[in-house]
N, C-alpha and C. Protein backbone atom coordinates (compact mmCIF):
# COMPACT_ATOMS: atom_id res chain seq x y z
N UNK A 1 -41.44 8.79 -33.46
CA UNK A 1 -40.37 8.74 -32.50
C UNK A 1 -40.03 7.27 -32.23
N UNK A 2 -38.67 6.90 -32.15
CA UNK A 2 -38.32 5.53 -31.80
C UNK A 2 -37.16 5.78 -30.66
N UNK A 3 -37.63 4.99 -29.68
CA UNK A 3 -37.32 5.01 -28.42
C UNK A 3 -36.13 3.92 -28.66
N UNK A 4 -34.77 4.57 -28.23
CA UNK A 4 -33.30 3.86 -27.59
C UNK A 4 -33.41 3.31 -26.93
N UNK A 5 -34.25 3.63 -25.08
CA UNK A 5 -33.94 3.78 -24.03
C UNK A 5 -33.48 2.42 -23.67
N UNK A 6 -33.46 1.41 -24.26
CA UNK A 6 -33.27 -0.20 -24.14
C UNK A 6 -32.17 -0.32 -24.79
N UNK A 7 -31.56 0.48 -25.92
CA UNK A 7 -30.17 0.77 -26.43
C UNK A 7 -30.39 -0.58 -27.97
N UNK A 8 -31.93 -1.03 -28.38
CA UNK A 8 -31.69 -1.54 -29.63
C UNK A 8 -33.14 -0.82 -29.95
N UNK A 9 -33.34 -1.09 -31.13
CA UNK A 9 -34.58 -0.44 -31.98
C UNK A 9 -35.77 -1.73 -31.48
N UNK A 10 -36.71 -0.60 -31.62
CA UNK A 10 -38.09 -1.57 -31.44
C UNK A 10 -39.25 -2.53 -32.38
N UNK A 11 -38.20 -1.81 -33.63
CA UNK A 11 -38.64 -2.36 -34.76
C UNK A 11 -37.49 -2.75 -35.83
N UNK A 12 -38.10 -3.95 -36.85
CA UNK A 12 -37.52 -4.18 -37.58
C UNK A 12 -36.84 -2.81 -38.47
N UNK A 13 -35.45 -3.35 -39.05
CA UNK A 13 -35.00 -2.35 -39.71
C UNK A 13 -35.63 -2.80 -41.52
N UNK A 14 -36.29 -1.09 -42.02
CA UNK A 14 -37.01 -1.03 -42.88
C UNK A 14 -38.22 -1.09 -42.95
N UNK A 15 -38.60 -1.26 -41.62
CA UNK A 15 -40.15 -1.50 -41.26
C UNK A 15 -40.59 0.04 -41.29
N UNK A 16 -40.14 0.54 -40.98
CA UNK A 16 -40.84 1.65 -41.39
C UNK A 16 -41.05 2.50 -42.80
N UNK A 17 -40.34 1.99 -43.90
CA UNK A 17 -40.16 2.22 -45.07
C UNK A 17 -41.51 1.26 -45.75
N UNK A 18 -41.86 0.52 -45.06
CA UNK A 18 -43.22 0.16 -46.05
C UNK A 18 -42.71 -1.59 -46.22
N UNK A 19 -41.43 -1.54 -46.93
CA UNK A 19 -41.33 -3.13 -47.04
C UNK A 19 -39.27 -3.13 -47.13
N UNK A 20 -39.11 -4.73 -46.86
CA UNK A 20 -37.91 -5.18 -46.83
C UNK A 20 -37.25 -5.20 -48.56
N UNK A 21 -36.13 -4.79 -49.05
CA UNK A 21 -35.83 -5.23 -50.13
C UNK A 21 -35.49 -6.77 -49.91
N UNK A 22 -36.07 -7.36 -50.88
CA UNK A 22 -36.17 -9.40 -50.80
C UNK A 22 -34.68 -9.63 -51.46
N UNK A 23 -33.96 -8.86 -51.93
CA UNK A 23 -32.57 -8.98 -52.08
C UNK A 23 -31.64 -9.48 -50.98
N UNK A 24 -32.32 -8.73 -49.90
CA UNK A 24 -31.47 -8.62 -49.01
C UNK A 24 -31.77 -9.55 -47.83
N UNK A 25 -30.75 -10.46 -47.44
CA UNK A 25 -31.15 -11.71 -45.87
C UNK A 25 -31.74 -10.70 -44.71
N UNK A 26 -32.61 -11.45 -44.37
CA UNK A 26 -32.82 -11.34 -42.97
C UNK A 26 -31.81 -10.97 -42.24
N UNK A 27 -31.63 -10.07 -41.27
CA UNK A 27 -30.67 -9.53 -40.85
C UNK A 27 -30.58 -9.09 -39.13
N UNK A 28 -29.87 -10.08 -37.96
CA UNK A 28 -30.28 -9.92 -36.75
C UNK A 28 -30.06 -8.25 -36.32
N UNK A 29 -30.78 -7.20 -35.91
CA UNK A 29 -30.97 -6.80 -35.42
C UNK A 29 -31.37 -5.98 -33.47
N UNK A 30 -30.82 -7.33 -32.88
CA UNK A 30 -31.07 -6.99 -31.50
C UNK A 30 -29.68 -7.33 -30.63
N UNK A 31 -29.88 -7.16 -29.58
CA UNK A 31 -28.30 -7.63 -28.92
C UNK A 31 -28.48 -9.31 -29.08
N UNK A 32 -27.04 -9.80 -29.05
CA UNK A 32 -27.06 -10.98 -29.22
C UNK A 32 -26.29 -12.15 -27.67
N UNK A 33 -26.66 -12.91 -27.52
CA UNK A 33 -26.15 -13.73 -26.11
C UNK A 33 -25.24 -13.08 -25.82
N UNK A 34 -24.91 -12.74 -24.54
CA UNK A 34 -23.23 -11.97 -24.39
C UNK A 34 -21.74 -13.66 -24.67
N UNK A 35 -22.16 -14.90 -24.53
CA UNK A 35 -21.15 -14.94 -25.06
C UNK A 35 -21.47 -16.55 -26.47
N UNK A 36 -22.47 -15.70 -27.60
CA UNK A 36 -22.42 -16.16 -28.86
C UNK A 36 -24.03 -16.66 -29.20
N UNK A 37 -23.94 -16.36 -30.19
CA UNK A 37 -25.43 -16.81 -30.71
C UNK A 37 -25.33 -18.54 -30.98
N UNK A 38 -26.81 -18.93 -30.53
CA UNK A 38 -26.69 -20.44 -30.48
C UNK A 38 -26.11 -20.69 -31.93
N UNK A 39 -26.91 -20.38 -33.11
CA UNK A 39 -25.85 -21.12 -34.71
C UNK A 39 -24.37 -20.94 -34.35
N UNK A 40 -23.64 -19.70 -33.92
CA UNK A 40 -22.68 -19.82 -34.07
C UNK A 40 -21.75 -20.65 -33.27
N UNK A 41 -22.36 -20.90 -32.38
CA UNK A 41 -21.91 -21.75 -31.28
C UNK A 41 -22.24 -23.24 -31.60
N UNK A 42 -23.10 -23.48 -32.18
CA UNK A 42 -23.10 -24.91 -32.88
C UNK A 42 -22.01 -25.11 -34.21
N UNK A 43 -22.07 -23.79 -35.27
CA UNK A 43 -20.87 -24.23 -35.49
C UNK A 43 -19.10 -24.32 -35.38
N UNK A 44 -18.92 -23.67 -34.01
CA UNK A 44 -17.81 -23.70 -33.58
C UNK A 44 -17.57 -25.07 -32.99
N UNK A 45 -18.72 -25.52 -32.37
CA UNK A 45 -19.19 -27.21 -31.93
C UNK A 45 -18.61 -28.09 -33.10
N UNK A 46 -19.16 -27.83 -34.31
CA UNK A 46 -19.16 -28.75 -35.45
C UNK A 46 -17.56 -28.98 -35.87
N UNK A 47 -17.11 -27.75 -35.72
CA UNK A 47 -15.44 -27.23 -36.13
C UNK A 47 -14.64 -27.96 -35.36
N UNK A 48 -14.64 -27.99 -34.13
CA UNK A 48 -14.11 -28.46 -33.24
C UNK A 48 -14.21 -29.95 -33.14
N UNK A 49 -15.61 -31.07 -33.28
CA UNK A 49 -16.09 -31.92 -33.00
C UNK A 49 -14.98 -32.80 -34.53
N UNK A 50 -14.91 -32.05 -35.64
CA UNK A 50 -14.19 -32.19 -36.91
C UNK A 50 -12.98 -32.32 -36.66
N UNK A 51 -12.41 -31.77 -36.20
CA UNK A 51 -10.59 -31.23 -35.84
C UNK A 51 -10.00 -31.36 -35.08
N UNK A 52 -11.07 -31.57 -33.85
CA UNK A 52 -10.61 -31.87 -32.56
C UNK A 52 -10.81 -33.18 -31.47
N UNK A 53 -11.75 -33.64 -31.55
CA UNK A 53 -12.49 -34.95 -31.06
C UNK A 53 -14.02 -34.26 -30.83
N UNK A 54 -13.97 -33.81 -30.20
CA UNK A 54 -15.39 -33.70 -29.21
C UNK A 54 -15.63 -32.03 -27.97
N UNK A 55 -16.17 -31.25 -28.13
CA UNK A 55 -16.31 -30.33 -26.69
C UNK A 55 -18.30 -29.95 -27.01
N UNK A 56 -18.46 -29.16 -25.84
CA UNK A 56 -20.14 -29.22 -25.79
C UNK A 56 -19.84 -27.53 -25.78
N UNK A 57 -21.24 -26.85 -26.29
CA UNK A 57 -21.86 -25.78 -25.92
C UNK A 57 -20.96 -25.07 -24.85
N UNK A 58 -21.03 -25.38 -23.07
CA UNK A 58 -20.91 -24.86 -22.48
C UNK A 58 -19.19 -24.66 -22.57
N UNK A 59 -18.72 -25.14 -23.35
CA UNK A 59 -16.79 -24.77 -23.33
C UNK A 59 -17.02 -24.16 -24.34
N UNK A 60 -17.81 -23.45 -25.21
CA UNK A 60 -17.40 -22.49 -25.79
C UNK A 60 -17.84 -20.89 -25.23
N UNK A 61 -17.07 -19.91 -25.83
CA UNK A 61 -17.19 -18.58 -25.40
C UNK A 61 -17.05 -17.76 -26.57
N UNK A 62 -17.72 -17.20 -27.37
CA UNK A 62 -17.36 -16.43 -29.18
C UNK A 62 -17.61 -15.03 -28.29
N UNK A 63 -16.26 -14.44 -28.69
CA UNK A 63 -16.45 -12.73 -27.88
C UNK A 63 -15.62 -11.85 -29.43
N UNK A 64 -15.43 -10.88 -29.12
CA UNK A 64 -15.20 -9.80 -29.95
C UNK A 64 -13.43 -9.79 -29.75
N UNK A 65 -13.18 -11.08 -28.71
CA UNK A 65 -11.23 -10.47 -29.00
C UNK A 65 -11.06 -11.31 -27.68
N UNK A 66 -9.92 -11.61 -27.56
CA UNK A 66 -9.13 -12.16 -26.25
C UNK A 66 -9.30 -11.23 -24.57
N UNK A 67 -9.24 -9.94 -25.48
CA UNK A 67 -8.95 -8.89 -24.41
C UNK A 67 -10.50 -8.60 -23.83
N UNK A 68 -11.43 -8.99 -24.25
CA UNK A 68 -12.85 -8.72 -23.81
C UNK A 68 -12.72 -9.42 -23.36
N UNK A 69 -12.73 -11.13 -23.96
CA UNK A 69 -12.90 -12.26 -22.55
C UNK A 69 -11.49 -12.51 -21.57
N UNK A 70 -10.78 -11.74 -21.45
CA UNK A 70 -9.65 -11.75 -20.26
C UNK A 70 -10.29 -10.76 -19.15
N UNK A 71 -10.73 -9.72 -19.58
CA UNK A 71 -11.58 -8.42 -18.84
C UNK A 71 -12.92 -9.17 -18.00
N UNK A 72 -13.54 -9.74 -19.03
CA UNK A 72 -14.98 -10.65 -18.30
C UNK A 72 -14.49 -11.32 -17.41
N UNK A 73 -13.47 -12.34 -17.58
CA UNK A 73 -12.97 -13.51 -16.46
C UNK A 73 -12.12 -12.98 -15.49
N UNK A 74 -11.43 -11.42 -15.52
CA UNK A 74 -10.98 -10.68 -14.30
C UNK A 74 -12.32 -10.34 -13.80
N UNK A 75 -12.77 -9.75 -14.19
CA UNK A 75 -14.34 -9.16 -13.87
C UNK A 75 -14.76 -10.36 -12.77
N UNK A 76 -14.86 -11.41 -13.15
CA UNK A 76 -15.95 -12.21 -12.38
C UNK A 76 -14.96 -13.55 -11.92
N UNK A 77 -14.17 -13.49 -11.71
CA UNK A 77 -13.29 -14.53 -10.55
C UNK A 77 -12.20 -13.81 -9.71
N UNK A 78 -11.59 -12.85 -9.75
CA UNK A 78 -11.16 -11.89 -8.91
C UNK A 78 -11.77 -11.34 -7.71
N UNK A 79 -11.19 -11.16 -7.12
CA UNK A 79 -11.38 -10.92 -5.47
C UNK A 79 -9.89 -9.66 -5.19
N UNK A 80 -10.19 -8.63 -4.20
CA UNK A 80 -9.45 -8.23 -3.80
C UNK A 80 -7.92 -8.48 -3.35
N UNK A 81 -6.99 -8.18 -3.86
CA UNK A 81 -5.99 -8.94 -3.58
C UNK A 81 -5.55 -10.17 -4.30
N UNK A 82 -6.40 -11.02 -5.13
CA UNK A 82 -6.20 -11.80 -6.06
C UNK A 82 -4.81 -11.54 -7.08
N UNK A 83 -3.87 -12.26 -7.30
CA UNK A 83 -2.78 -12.18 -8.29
C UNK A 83 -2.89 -12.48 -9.40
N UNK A 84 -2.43 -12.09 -10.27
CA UNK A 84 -2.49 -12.77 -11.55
C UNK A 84 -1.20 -12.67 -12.31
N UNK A 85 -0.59 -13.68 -12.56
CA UNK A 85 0.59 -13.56 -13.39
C UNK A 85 0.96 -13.45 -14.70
N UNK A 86 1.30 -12.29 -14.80
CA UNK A 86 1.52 -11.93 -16.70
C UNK A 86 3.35 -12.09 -16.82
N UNK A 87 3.21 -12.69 -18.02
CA UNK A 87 4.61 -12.80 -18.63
C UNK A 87 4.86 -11.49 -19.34
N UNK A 88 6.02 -10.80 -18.99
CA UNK A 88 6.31 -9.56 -20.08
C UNK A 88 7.37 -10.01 -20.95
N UNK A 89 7.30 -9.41 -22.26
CA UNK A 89 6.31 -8.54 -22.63
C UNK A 89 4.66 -8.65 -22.92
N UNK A 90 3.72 -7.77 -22.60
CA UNK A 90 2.62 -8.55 -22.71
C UNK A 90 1.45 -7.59 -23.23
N UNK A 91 0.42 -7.43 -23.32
CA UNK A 91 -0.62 -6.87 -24.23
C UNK A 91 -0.84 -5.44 -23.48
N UNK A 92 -0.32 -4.27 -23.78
CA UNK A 92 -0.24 -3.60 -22.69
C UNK A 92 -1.83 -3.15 -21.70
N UNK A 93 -3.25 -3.38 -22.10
CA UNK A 93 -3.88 -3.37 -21.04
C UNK A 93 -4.44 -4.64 -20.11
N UNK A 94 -3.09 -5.81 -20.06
CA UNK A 94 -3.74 -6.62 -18.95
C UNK A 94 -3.34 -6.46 -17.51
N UNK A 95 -2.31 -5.61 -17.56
CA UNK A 95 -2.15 -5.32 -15.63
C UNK A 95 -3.15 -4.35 -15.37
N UNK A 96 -3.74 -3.66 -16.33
CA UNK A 96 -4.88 -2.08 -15.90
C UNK A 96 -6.17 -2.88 -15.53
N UNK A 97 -6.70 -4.04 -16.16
CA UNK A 97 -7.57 -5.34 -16.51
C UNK A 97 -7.69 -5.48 -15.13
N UNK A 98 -6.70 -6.47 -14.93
CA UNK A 98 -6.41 -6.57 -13.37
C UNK A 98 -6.58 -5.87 -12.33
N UNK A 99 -6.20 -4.66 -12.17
CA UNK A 99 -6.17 -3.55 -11.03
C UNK A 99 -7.60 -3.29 -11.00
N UNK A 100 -8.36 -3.08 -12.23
CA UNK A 100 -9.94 -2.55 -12.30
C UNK A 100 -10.83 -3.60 -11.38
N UNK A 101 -10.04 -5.04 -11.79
CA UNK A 101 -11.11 -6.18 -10.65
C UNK A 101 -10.44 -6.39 -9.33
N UNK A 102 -9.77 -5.49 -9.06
CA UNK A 102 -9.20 -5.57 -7.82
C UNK A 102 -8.51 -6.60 -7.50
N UNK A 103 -7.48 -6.99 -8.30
CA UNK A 103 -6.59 -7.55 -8.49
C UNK A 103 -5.06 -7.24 -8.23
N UNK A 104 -4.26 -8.09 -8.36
CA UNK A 104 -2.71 -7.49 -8.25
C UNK A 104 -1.54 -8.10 -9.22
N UNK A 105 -1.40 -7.56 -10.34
CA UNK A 105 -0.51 -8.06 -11.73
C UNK A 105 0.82 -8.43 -10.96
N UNK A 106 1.04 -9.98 -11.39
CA UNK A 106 2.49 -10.20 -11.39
C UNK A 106 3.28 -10.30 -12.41
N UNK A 107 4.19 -9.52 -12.11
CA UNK A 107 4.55 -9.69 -14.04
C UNK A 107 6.34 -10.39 -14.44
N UNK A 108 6.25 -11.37 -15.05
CA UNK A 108 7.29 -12.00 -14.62
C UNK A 108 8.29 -11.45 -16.22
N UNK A 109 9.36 -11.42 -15.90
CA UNK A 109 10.19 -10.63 -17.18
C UNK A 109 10.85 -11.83 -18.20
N UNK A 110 10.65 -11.89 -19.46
CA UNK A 110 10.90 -12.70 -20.09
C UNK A 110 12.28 -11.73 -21.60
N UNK A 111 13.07 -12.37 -22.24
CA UNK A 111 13.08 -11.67 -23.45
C UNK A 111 13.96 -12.72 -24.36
N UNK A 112 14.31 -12.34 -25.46
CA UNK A 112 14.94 -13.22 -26.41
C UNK A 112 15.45 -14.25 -26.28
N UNK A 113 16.78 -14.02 -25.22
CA UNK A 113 17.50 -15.06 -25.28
C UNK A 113 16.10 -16.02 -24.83
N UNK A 114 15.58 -16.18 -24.10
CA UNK A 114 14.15 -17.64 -23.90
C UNK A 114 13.16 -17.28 -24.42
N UNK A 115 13.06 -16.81 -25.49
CA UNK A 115 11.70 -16.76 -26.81
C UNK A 115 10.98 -16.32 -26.31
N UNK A 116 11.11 -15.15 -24.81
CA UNK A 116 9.93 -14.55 -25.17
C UNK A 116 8.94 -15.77 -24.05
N UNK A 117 9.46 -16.81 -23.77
CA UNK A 117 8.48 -17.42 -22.94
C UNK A 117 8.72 -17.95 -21.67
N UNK A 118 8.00 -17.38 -20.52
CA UNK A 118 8.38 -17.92 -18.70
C UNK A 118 8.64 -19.28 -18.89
N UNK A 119 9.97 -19.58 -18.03
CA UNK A 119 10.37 -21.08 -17.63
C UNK A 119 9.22 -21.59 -16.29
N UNK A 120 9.35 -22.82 -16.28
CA UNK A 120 8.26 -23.49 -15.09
C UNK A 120 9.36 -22.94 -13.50
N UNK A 121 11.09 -22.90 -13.98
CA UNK A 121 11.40 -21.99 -12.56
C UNK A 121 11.16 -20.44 -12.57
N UNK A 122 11.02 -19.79 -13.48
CA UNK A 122 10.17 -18.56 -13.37
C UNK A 122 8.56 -18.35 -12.54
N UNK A 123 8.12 -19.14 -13.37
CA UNK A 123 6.45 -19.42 -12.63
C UNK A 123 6.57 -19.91 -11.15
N UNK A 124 7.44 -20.51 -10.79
CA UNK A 124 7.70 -21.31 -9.38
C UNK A 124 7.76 -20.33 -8.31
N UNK A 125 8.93 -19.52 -8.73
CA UNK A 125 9.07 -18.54 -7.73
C UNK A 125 8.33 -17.50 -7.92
N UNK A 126 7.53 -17.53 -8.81
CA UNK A 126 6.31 -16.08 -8.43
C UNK A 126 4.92 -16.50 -7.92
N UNK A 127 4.38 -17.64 -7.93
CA UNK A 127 2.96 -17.96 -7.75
C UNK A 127 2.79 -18.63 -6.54
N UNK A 128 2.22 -18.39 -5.90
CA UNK A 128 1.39 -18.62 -4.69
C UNK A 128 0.04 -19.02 -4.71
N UNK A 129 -0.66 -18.85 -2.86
CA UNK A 129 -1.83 -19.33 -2.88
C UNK A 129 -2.91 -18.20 -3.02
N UNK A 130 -1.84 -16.62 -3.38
CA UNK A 130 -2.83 -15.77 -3.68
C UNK A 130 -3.18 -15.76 -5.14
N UNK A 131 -2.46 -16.63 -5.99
CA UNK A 131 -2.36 -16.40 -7.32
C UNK A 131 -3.81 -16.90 -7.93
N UNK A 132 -4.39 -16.37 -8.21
CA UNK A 132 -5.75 -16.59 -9.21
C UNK A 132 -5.53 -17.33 -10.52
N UNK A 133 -4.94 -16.04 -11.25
CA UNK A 133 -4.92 -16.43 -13.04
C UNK A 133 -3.17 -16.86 -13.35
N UNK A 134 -3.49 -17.24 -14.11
CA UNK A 134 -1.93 -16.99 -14.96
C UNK A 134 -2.40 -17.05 -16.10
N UNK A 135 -1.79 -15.74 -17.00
CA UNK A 135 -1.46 -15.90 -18.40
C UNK A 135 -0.80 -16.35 -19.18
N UNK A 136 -0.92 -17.35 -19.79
CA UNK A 136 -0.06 -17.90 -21.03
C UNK A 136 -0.87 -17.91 -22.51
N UNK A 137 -0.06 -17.11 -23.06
CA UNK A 137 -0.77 -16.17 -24.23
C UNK A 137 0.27 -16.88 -25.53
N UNK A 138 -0.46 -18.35 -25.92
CA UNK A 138 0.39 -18.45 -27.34
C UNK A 138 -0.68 -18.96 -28.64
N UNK A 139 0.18 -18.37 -29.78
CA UNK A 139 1.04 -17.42 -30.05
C UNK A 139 0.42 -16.26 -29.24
N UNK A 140 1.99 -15.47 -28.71
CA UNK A 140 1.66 -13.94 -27.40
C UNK A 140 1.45 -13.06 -28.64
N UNK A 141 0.91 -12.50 -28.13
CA UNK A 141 0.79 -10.88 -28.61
C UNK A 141 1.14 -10.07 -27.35
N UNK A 142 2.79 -9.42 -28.04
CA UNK A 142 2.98 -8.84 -28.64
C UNK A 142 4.31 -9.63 -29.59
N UNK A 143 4.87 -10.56 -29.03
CA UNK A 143 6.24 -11.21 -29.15
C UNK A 143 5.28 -12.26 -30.57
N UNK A 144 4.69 -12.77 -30.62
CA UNK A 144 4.92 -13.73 -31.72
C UNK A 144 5.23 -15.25 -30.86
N UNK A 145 5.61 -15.51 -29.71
CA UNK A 145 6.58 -16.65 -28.86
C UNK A 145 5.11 -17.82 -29.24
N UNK A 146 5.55 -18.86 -29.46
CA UNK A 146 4.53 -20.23 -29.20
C UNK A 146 5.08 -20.75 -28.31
N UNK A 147 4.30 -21.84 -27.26
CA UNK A 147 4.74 -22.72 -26.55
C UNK A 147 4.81 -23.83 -27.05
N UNK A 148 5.76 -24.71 -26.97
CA UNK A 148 5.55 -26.35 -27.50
C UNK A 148 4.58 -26.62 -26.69
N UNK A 149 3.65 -28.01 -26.94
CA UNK A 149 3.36 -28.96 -26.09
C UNK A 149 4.48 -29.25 -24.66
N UNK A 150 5.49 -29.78 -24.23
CA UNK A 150 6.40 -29.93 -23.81
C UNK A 150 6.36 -28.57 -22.92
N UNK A 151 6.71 -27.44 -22.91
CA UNK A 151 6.43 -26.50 -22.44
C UNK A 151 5.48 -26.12 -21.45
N UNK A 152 3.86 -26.56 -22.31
CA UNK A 152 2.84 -25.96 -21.75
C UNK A 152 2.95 -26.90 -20.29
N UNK A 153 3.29 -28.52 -20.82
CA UNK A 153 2.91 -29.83 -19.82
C UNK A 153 4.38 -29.13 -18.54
N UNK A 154 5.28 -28.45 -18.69
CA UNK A 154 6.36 -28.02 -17.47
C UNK A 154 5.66 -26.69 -16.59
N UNK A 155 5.23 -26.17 -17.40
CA UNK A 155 4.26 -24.97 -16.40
C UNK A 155 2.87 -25.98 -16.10
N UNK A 156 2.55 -26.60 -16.43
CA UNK A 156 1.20 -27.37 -15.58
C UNK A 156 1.92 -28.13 -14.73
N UNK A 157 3.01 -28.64 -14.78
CA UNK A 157 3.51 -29.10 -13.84
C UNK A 157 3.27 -28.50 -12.25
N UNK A 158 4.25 -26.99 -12.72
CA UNK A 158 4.40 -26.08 -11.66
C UNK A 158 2.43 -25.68 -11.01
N UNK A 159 1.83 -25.68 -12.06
CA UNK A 159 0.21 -25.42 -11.78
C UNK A 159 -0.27 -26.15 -10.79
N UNK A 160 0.06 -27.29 -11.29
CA UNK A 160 -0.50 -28.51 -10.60
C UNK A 160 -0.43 -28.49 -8.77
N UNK A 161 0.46 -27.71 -8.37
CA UNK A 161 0.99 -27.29 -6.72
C UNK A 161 -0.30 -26.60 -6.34
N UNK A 162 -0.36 -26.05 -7.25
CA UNK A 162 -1.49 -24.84 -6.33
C UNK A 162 -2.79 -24.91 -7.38
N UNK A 163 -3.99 -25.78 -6.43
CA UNK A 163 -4.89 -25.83 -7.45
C UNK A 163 -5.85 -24.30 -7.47
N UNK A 164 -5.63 -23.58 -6.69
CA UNK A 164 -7.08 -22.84 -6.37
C UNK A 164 -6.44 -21.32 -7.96
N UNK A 165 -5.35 -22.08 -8.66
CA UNK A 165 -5.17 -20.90 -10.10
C UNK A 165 -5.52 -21.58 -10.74
């Protein structure tokens, strides 16, 4: 009998077959950091340190998708009543995301004629001092929209008013 109740095995896999085929790598078997195993996180370090200048360990986060770590960071900085502003069109479960951490989706309407991306007077008149998050999702999914540089620096502008998002 091999006991779940911990939800990974208690033994190596093949260990009970007598022996490992030597063909085959070593192979992790147990849950892994919830956000990345140290190698992989050193080499996202290395990638970055290459391409980018410089970031440490603790600025990275390796998850399974955007939408897991948007869910974790509603999860655990949300407060009742907390806002969060989504640009539509937008991934359709981040206002449900929101509501689950007791949150309140603002959703600001965007479409073609402006690519698909909130102006800094869009963001102006929706965000406040209840506003928590704001999403800016580029390239968005579902639209495809990028932000220039230029862009991102006119909504940090508007950011910049209200530090506690």
């Amino acid at each position: 009998m091999i006991s779940l109740g911990a939800g990974e095995p208690t033994s190596t896999p093949g260990a009970h077959q007598g022996s490992r085929d030597p063909r085959h790598p070593r192979r992790l078997h147990k849950y892994t950091e919830v956000d990345g195993t140290p190698s992989l996180k050193q080499a996202v370090i290395a990638k970055f340190k290459r391409d980018n200048g410089s970031t440490t360990a603790g600025q990275i986060l390796v998850s399974v998708g955007g939408k897991q770590s948007f869910f974790n960071l509603a999860q655990a900085l949300l407060e009742k009543g907390d806002e969060v502003v989504i640009p539509a069109p937008y991934w359709v479960s981040y206002p449900d995301m929101v509501l689950l951490a007791d949150g309140a989706p603002v959703i600001i309407s965007t479409g073609i004629q402006q690519g698909y991306k909130i102006s800094p007077e869009q963001l102006d008149a929706v965000i406040g001092f209840q506003t928590k998050l704001v999403v800016i999702n580029s390239p968005s999914n579902p639209t495809g929209a990028v932000y220039t540089r230029k862009e991102l620096e006119a909504l940090g502008e508007v950011l910049r008013k209200y530090p506690t998002c």
